[in-house]
PDB file of N, CA and C in Angstrom:
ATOM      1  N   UNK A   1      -3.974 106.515 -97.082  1.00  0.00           N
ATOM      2  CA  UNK A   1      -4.042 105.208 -96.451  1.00  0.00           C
ATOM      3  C   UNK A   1      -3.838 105.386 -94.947  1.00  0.00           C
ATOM      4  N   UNK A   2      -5.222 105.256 -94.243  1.00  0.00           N
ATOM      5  CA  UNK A   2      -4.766 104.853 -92.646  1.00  0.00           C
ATOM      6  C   UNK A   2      -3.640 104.265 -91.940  1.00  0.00           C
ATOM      7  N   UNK A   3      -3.230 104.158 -90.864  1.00  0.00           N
ATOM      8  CA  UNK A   3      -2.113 103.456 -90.243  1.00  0.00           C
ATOM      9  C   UNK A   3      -2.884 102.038 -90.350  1.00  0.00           C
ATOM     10  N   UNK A   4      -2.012 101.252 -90.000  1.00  0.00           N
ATOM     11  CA  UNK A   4      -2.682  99.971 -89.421  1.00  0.00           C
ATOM     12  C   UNK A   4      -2.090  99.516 -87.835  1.00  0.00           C
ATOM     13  N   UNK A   5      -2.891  99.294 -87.312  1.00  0.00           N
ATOM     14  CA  UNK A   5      -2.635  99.181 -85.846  1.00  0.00           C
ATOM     15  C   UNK A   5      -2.287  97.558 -85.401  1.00  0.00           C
ATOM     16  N   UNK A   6      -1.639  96.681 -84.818  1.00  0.00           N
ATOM     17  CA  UNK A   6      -1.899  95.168 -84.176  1.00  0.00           C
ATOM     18  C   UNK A   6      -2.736  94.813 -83.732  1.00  0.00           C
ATOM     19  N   UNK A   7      -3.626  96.046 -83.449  1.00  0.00           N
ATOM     20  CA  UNK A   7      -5.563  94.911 -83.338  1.00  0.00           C
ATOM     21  C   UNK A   7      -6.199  95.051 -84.566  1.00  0.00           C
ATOM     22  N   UNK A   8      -5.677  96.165 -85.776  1.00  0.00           N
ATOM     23  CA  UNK A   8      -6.622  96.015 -86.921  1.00  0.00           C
ATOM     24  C   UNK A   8      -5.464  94.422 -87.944  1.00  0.00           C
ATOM     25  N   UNK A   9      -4.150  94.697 -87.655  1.00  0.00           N
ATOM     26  CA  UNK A   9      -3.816  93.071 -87.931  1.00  0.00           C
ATOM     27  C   UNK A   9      -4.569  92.378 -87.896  1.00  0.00           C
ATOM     28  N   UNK A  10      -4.716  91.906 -86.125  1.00  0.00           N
ATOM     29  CA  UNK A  10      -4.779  90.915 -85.841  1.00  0.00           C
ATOM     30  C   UNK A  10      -6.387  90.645 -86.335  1.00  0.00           C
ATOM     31  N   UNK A  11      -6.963  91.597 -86.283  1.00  0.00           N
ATOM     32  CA  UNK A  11      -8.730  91.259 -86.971  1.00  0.00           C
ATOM     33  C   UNK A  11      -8.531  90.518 -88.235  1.00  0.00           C
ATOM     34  N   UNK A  12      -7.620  91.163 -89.249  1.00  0.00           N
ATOM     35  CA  UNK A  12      -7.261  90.684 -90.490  1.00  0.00           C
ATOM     36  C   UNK A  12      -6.887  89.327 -90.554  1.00  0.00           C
ATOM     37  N   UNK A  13      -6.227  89.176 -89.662  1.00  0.00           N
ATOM     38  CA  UNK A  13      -5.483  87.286 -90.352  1.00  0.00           C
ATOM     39  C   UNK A  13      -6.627  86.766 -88.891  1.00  0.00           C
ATOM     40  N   UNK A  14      -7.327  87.226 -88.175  1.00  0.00           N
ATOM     41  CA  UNK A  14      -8.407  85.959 -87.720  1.00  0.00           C
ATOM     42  C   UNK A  14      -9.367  85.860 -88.991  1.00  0.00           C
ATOM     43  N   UNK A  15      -9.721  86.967 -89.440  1.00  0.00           N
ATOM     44  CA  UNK A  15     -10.511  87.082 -90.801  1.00  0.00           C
ATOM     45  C   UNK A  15      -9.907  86.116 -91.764  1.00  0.00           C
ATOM     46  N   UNK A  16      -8.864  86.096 -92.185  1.00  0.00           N
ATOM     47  CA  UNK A  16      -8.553  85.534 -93.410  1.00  0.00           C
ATOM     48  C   UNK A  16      -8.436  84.270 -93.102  1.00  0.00           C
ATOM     49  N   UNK A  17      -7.764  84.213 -91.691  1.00  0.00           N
ATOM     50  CA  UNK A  17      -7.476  82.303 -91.042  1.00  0.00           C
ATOM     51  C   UNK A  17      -8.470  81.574 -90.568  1.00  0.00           C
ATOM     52  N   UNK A  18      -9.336  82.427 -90.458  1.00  0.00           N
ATOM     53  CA  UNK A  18     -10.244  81.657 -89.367  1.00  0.00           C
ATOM     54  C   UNK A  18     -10.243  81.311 -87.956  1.00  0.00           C
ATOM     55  N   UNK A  19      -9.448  82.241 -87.463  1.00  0.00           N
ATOM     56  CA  UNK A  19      -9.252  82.006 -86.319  1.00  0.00           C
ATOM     57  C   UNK A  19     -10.095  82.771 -85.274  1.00  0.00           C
ATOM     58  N   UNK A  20      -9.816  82.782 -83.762  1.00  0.00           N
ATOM     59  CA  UNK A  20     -10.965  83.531 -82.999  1.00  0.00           C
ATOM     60  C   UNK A  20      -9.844  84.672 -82.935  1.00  0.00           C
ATOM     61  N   UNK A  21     -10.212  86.120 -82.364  1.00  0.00           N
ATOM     62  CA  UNK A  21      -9.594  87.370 -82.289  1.00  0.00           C
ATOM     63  C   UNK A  21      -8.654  87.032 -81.548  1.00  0.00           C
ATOM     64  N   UNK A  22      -8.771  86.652 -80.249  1.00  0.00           N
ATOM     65  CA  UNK A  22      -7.659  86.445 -79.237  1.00  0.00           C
ATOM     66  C   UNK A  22      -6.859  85.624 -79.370  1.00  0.00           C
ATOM     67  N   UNK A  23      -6.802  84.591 -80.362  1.00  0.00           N
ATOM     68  CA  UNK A  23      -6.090  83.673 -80.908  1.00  0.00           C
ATOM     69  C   UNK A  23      -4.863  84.653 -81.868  1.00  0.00           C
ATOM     70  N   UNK A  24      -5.374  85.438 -83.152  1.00  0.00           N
ATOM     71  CA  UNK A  24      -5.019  86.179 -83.470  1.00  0.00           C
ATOM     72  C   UNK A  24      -4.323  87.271 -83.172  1.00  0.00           C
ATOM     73  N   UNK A  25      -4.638  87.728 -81.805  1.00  0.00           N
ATOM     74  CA  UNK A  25      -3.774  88.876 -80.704  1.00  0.00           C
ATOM     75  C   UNK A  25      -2.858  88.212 -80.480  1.00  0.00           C
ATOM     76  N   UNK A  26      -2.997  86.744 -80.140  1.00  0.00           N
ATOM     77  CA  UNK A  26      -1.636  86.406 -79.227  1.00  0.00           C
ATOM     78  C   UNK A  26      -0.601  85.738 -80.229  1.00  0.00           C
ATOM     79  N   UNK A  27      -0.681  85.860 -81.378  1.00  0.00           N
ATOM     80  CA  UNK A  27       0.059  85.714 -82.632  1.00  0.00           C
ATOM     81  C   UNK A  27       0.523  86.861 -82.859  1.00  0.00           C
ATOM     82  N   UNK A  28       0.083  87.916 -82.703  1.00  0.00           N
ATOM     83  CA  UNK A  28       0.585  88.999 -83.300  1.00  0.00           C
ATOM     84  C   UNK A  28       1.677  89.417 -82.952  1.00  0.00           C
ATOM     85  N   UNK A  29       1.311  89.344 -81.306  1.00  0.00           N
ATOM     86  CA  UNK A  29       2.073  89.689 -80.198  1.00  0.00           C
ATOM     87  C   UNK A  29       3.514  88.743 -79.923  1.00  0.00           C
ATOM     88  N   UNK A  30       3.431  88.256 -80.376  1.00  0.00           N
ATOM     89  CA  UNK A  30       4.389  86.982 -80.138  1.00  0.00           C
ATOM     90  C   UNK A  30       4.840  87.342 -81.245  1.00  0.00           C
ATOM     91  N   UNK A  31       4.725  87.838 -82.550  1.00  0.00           N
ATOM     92  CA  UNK A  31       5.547  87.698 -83.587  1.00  0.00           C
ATOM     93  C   UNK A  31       6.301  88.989 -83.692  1.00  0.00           C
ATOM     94  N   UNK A  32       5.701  89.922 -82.894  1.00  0.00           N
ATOM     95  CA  UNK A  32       6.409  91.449 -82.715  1.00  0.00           C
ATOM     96  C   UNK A  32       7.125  91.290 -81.641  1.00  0.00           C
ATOM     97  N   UNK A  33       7.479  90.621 -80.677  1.00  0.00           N
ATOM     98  CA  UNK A  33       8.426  90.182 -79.447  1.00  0.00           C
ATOM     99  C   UNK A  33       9.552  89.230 -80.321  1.00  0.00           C
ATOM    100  N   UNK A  34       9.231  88.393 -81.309  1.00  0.00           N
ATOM    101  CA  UNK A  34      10.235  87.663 -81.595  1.00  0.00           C
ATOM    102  C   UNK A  34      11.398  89.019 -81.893  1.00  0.00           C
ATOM    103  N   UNK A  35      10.566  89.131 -82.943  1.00  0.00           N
ATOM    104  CA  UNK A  35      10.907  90.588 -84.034  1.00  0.00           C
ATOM    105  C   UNK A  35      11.533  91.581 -82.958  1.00  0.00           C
ATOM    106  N   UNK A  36      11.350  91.895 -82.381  1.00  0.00           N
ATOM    107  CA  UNK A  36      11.937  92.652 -81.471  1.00  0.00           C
ATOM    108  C   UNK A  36      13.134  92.337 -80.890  1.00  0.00           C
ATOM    109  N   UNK A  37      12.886  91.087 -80.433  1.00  0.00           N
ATOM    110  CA  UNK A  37      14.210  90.465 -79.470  1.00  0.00           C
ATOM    111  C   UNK A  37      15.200  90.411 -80.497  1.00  0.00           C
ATOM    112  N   UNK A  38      14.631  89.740 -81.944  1.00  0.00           N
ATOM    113  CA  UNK A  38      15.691  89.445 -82.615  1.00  0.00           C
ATOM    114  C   UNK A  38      16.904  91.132 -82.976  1.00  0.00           C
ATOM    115  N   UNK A  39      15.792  91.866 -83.246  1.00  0.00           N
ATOM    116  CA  UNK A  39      16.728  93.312 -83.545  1.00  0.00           C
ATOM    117  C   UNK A  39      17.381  93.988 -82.066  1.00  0.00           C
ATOM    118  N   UNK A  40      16.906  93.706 -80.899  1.00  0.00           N
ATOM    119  CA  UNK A  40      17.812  93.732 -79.873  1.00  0.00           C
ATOM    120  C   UNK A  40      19.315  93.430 -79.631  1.00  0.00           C
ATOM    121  N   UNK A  41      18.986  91.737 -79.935  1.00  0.00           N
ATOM    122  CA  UNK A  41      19.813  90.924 -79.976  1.00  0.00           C
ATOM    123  C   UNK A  41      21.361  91.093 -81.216  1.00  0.00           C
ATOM    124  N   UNK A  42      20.939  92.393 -81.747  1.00  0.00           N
ATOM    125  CA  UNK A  42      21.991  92.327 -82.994  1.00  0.00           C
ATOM    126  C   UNK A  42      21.716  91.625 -84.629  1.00  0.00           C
ATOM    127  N   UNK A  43      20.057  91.169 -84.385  1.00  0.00           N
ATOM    128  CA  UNK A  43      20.375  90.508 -85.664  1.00  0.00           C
ATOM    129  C   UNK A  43      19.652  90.836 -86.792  1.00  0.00           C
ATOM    130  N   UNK A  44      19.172  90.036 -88.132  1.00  0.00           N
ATOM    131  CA  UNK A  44      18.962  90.486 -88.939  1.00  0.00           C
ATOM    132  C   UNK A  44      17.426  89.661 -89.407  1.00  0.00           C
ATOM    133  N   UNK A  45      16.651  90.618 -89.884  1.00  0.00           N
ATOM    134  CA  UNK A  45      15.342  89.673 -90.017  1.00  0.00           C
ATOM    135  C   UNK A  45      14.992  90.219 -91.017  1.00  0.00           C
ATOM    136  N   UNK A  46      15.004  88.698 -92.646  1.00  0.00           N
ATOM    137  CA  UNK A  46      14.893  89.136 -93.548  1.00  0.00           C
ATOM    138  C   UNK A  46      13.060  88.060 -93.946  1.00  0.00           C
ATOM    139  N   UNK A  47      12.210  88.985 -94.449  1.00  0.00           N
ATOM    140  CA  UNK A  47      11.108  88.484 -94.942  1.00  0.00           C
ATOM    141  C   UNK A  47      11.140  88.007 -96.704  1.00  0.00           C
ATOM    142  N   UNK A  48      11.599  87.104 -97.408  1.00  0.00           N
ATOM    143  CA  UNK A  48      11.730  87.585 -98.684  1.00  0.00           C
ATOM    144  C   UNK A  48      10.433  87.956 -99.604  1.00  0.00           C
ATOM    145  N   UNK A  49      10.602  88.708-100.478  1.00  0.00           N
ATOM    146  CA  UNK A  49       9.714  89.187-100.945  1.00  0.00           C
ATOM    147  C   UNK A  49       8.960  90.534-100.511  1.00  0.00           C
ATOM    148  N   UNK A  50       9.016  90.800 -98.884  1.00  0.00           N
ATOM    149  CA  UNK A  50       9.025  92.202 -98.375  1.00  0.00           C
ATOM    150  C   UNK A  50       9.722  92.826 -98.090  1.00  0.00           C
ATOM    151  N   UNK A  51      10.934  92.460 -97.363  1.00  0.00           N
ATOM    152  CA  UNK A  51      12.288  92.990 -97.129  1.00  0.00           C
ATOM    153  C   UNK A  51      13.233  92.711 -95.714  1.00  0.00           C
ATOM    154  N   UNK A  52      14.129  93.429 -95.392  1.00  0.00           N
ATOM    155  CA  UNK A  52      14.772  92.989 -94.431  1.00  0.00           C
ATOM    156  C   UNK A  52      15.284  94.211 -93.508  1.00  0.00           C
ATOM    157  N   UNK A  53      15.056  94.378 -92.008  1.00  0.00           N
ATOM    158  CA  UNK A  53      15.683  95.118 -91.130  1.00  0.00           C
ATOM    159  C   UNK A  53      16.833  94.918 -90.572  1.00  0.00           C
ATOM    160  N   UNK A  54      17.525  95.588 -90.248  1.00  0.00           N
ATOM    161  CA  UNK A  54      18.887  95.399 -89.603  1.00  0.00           C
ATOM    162  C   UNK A  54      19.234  96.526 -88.810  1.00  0.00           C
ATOM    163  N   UNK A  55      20.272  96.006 -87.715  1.00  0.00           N
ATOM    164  CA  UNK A  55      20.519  97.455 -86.880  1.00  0.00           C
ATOM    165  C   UNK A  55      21.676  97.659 -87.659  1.00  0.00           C
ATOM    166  N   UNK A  56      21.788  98.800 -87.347  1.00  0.00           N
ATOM    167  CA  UNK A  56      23.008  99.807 -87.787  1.00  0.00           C
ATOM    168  C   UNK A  56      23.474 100.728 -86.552  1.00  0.00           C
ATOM    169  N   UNK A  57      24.908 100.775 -86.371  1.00  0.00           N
ATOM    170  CA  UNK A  57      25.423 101.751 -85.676  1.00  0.00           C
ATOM    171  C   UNK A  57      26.007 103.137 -86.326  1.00  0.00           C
ATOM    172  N   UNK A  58      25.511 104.166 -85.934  1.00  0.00           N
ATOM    173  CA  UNK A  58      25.848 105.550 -86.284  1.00  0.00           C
ATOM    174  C   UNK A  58      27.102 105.822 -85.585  1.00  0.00           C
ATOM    175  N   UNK A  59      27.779 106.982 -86.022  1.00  0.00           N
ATOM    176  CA  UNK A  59      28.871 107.351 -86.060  1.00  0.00           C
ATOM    177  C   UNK A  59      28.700 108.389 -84.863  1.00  0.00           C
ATOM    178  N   UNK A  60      29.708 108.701 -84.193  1.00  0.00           N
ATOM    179  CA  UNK A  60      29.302 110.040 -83.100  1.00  0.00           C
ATOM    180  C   UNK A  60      29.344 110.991 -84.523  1.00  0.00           C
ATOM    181  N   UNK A  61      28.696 112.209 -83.737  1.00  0.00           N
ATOM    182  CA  UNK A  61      29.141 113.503 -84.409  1.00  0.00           C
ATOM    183  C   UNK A  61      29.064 114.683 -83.465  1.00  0.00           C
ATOM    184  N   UNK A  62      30.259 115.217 -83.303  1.00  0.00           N
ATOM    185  CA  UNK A  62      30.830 115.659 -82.282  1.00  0.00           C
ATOM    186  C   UNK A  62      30.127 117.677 -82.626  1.00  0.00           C
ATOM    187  N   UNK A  63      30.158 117.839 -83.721  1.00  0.00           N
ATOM    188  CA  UNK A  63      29.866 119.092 -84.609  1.00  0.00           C
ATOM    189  C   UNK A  63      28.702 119.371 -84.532  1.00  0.00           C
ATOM    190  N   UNK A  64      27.752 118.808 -84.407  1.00  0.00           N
ATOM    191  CA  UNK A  64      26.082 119.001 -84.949  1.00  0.00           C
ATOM    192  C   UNK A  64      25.790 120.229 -84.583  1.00  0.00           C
ATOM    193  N   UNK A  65      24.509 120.374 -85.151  1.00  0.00           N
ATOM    194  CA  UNK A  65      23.858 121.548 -84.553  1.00  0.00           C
ATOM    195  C   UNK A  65      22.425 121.516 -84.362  1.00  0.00           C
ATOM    196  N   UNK A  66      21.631 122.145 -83.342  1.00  0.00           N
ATOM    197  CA  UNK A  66      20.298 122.037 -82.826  1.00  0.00           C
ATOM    198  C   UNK A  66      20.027 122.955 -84.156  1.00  0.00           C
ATOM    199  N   UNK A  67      18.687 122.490 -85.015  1.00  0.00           N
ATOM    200  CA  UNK A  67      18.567 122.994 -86.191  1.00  0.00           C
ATOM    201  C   UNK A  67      17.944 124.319 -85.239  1.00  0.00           C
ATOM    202  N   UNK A  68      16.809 124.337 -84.271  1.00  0.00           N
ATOM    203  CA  UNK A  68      15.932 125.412 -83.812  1.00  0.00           C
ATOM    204  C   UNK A  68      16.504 126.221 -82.958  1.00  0.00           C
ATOM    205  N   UNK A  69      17.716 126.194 -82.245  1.00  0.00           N
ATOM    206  CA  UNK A  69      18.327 127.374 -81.561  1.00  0.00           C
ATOM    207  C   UNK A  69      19.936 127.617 -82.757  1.00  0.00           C
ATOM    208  N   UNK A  70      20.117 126.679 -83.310  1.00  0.00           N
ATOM    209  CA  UNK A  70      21.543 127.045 -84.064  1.00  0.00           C
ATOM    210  C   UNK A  70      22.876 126.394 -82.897  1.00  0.00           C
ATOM    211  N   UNK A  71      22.903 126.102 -81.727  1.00  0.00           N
ATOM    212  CA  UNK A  71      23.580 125.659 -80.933  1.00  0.00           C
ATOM    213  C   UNK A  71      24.680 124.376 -81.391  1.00  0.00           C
ATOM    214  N   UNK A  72      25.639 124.125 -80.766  1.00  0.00           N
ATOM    215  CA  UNK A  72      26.445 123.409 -81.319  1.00  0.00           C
ATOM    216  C   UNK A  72      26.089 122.041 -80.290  1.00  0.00           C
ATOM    217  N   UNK A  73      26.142 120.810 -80.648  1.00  0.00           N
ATOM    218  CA  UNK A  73      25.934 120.117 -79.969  1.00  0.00           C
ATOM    219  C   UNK A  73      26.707 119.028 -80.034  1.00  0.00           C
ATOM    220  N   UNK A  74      26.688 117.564 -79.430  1.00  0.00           N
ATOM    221  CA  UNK A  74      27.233 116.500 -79.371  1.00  0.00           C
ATOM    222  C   UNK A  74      26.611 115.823 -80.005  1.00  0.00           C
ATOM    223  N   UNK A  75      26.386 114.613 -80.831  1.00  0.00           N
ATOM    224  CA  UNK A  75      25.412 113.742 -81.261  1.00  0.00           C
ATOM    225  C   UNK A  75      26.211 112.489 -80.517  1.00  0.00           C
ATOM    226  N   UNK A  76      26.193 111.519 -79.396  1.00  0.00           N
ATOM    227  CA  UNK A  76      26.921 110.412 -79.715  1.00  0.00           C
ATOM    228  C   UNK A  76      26.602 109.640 -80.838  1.00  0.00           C
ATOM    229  N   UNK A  77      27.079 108.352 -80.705  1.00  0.00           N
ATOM    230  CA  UNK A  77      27.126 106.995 -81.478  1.00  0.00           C
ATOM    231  C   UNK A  77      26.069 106.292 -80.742  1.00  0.00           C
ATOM    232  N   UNK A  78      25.400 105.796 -81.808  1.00  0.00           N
ATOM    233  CA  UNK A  78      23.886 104.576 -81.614  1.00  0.00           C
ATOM    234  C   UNK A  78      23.357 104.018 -82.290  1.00  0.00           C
ATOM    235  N   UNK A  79      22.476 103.101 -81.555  1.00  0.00           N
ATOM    236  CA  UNK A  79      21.989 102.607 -83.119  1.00  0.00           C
ATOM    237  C   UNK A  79      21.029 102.581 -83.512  1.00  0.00           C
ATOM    238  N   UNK A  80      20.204 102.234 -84.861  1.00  0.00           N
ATOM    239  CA  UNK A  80      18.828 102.266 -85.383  1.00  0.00           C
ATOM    240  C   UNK A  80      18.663 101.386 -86.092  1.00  0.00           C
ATOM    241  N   UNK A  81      17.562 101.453 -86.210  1.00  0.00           N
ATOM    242  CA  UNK A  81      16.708 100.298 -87.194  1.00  0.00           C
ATOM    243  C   UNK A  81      16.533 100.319 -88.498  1.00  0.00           C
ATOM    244  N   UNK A  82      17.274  99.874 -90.013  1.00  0.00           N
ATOM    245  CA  UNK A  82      17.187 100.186 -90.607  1.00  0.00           C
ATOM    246  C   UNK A  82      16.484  99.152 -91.722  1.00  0.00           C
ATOM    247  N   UNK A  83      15.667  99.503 -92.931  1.00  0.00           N
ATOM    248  CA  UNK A  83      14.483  98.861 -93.694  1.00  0.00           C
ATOM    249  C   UNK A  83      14.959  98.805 -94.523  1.00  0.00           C
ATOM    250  N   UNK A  84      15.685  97.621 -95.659  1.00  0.00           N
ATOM    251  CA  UNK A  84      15.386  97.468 -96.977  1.00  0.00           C
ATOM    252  C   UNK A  84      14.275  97.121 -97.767  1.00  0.00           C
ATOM    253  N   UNK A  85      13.406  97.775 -98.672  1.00  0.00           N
ATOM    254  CA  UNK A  85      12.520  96.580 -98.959  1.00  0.00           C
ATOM    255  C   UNK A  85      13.102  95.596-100.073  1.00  0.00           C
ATOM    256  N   UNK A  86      12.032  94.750 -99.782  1.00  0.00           N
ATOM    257  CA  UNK A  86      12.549  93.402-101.286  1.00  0.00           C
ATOM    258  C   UNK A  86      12.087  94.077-102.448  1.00  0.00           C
ATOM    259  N   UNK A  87      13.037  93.057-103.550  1.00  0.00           N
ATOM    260  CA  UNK A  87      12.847  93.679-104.594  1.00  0.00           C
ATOM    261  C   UNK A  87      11.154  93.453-105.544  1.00  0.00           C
ATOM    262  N   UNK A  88      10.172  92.687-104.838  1.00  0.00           N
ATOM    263  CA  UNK A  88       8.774  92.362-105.357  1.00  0.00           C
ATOM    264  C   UNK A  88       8.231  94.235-104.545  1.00  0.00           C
ATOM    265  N   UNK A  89       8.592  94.232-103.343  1.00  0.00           N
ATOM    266  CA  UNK A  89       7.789  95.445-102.711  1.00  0.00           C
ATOM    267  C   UNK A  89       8.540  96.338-103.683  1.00  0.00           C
ATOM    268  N   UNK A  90       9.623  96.632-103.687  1.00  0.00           N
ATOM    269  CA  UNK A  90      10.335  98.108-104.398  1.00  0.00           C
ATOM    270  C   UNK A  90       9.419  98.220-105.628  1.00  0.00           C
ATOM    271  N   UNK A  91       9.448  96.972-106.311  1.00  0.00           N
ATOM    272  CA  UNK A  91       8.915  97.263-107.575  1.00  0.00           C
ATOM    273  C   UNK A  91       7.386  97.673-107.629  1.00  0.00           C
ATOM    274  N   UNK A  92       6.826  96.916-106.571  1.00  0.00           N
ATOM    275  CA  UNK A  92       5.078  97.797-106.572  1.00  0.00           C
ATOM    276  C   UNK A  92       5.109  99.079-106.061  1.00  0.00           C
ATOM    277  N   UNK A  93       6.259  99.568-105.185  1.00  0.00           N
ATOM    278  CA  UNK A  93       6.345 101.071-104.840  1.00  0.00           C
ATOM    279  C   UNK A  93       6.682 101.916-106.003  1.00  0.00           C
ATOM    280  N   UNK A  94       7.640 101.343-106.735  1.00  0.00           N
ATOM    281  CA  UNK A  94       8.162 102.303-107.765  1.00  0.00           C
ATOM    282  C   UNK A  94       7.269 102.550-109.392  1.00  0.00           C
ATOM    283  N   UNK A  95       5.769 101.433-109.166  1.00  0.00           N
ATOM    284  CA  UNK A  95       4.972 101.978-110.210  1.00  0.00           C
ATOM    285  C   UNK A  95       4.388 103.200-110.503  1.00  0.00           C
ATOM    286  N   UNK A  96       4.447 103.597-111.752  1.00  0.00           N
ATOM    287  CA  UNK A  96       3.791 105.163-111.393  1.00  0.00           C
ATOM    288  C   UNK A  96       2.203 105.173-110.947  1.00  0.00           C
ATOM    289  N   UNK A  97       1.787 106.394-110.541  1.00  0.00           N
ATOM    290  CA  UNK A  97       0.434 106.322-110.340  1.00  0.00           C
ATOM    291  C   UNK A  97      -0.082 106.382-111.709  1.00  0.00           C
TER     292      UNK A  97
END
């Protein structure tokens, strides 16, 4: 399965909506800025039925190691973006082939 890109989106829901392309771009775009600000901002954005992101803060780790020289390193504390899916997506992921 190809990637999907925000202009092959946005082709998709002018396709399905009826809308003109650039109508569709500037939806897209606007809904990945919300989405964005909101996980900036600390918060939590749950879709039901697809799932929900949240930031998470990591722990320092003071021990690490550079896997490719073996070196000892610092890791601080930060944060990331983390994906649950819903339980309708889990379950179409977890069918067998």
């Amino acid at each position: 399965m190809p990637t999907i890109t925000k202009e092959e989106l946005a082709k998709t829901l002018a396709d399905e909506l009826d809308m003109t392309d650039a109508q569709a771009r500037k939806f897209v775009a606007a809904l990945f800025l919300a989405l964005r600000e909101a996980l900036i901002n600390g918060g939590r954005i749950e879709i039901r039925g697809f799932g929900a992101w949240q930031v998470l803060e990591t722990k320092p780790r003071p021990n690490s190691r550079n896997p490719k020289t073996g070196e000892v390193v610092s890791v601080p504390a930060h944060k990331k973006v983390h994906f649950k899916p819903g339980k309708e997506l889990r379950a179409e992921l977890t069918k067998p082939l």
